[in-house]
C-alpha atoms as a PDB file:
ATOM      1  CA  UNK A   1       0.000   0.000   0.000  1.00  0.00           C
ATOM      2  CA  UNK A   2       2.823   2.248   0.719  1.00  0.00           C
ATOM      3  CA  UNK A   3       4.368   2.193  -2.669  1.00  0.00           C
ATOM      4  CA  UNK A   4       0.735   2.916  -4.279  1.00  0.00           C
ATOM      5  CA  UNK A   5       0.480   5.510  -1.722  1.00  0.00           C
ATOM      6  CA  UNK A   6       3.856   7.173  -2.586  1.00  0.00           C
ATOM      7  CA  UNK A   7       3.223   6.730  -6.541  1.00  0.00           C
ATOM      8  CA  UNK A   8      -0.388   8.845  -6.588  1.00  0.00           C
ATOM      9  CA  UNK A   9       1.487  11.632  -4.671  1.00  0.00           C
ATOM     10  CA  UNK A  10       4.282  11.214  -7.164  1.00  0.00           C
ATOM     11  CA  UNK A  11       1.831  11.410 -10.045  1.00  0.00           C
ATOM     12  CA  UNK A  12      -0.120  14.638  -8.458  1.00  0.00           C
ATOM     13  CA  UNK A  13       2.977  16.711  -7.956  1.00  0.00           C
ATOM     14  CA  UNK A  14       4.388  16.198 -11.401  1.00  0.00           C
ATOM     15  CA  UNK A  15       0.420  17.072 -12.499  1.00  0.00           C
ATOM     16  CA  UNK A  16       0.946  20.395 -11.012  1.00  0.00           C
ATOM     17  CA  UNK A  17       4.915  20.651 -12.525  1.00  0.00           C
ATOM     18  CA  UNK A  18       6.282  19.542  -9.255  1.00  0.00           C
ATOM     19  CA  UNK A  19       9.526  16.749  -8.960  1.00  0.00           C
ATOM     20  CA  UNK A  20       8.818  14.907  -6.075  1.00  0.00           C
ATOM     21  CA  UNK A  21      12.402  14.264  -4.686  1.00  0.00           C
ATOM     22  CA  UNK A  22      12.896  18.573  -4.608  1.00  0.00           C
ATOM     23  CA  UNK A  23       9.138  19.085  -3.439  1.00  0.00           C
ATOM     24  CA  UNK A  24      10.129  16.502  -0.533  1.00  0.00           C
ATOM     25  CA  UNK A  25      13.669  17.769   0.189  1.00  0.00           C
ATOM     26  CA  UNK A  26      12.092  21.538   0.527  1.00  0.00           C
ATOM     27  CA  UNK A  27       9.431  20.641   2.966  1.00  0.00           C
ATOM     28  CA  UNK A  28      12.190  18.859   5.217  1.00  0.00           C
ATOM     29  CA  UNK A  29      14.597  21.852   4.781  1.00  0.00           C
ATOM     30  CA  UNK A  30      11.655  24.330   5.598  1.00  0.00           C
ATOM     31  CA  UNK A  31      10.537  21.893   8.082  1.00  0.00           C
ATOM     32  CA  UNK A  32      13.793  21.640  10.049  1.00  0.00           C
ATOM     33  CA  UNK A  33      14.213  25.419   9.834  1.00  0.00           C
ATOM     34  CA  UNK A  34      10.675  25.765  11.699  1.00  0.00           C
ATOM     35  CA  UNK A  35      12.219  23.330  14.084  1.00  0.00           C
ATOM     36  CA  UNK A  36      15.063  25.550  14.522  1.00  0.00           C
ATOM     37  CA  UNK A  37      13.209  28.279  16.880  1.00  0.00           C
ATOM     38  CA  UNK A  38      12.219  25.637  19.194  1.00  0.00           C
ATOM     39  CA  UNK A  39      15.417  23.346  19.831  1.00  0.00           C
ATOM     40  CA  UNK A  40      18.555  23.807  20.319  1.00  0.00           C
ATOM     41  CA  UNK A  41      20.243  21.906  18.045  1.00  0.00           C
ATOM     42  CA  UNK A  42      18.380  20.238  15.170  1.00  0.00           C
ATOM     43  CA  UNK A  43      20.012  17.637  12.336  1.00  0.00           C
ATOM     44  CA  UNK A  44      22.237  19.245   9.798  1.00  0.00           C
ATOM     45  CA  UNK A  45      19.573  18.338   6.617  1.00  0.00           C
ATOM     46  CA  UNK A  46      21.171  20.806   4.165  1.00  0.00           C
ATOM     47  CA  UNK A  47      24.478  18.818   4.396  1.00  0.00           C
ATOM     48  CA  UNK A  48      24.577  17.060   0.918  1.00  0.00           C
ATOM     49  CA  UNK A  49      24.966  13.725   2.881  1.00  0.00           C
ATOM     50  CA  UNK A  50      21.628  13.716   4.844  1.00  0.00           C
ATOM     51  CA  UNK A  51      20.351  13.459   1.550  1.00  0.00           C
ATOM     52  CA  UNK A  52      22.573  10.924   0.014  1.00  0.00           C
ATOM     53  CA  UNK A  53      21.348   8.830   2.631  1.00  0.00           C
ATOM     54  CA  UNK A  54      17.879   9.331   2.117  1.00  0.00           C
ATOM     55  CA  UNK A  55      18.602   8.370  -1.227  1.00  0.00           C
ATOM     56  CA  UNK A  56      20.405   4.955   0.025  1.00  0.00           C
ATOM     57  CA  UNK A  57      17.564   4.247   2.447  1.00  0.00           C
ATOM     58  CA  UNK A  58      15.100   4.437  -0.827  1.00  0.00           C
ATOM     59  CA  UNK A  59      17.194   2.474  -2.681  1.00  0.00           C
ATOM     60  CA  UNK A  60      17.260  -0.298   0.110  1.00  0.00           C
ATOM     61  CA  UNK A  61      13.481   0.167   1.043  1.00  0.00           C
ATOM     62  CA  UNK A  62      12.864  -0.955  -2.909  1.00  0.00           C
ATOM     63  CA  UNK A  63      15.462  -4.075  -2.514  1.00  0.00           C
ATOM     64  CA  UNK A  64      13.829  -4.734   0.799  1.00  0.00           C
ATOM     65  CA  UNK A  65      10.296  -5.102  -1.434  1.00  0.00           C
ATOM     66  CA  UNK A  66      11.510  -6.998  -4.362  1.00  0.00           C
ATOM     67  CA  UNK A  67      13.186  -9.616  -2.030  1.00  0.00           C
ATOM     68  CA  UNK A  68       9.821  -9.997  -0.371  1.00  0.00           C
ATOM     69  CA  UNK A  69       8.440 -10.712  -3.140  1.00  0.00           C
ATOM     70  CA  UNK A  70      10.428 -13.168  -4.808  1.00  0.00           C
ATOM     71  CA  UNK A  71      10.796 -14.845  -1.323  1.00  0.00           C
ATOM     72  CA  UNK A  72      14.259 -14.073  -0.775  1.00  0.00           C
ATOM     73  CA  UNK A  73      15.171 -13.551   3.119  1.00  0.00           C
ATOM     74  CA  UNK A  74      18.912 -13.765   3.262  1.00  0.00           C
ATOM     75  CA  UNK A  75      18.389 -10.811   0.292  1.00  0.00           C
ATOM     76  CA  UNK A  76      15.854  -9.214   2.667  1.00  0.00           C
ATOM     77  CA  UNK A  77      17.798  -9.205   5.622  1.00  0.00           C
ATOM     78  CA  UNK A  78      20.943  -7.737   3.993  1.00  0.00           C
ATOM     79  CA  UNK A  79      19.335  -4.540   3.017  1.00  0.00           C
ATOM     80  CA  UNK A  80      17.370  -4.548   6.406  1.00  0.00           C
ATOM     81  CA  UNK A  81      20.715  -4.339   7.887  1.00  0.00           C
ATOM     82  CA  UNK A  82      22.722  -1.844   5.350  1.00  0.00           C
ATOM     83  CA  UNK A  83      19.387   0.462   6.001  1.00  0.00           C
ATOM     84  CA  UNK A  84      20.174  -0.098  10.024  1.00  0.00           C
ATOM     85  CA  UNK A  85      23.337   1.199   9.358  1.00  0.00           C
ATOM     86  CA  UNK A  86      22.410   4.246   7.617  1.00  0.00           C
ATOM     87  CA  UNK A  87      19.853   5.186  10.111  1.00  0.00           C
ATOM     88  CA  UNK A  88      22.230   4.653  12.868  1.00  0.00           C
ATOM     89  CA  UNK A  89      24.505   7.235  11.290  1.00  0.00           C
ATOM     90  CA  UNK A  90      22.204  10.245  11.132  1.00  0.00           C
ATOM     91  CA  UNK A  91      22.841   9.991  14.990  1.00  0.00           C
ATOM     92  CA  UNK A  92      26.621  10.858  14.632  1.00  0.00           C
ATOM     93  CA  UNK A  93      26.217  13.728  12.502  1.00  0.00           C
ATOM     94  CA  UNK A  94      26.849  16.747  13.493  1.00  0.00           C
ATOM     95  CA  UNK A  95      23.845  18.735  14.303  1.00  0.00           C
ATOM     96  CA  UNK A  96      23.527  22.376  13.768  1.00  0.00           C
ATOM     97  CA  UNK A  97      23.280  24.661  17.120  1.00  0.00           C
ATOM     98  CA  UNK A  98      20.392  26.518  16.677  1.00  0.00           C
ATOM     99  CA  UNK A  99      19.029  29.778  18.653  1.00  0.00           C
ATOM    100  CA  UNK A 100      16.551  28.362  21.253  1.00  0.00           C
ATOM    101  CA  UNK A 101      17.735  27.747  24.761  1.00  0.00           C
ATOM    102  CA  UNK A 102      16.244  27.778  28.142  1.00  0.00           C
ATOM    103  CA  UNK A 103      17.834  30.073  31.164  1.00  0.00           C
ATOM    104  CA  UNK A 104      16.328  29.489  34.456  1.00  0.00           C
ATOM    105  CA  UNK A 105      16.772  32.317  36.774  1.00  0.00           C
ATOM    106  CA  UNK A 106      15.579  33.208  40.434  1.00  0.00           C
ATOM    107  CA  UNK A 107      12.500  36.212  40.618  1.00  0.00           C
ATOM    108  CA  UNK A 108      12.046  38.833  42.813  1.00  0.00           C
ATOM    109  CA  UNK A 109       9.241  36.235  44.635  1.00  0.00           C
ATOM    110  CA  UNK A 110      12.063  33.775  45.303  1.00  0.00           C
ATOM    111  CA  UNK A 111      11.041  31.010  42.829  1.00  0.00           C
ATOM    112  CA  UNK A 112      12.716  29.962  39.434  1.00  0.00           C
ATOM    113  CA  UNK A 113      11.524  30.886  36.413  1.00  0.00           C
ATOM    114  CA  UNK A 114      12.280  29.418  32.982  1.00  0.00           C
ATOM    115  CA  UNK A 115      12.735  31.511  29.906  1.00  0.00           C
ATOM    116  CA  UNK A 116      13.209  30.238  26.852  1.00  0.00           C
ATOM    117  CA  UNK A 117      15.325  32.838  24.108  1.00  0.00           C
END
């Protein structure tokens, strides 16, 4: 169902001149930036390799579906594990610092308050 799922929204982007793999890539970008002015540090996506491995992970995910159908687990399991890996690795890139932190400081009442900048 995925796949089918992934196609139509292929097929009504490129009805309205859209490529999918840009349309997709700016709503993570834009995404992340959003994400930006709540965390403090957020995953470096504009770093050509994020996407790279995105790319890979697609790749995989369509060996990962042709083994299953042909019935071949060994096949299956391989890419499984090669996609592990990739995810894995997002983890040990470097992530950008962004500009939202939170300061706690002591008020004039005596209690703590949180601010977040």
């Amino acid at each position: 169902r995925k796949a089918g799922n992934d196609h139509q929204r292929t097929v009504f982007y490129e009805t309205v001149g859209l490529n999918t793999k840009e349309f997709n890539q700016h709503v993570i970008i834009e995404t992340n930036r959003t994400t930006q002015r709540i965390f403090s540090s957020v995953p470096d996506v504009e770093n050509p390799k994020f996407f790279e491995k995105l790319d890979k992970l697609v790749d995989l995910n369509a060996k990962v579906i042709e083994a299953g159908k042909q019935g071949n687990a060994v096949e299956k399991f391989l890419s499984i594990g090669k996609m592990a890996v990739i995810i894995l690795s997002f983890f040990f890139m470097k992530p950008l610092k962004t500009g939202s932190y939170t300061f706690e400081e002591e008020s004039e009442e005596g209690g703590e308050v949180a601010l977040q900048y």
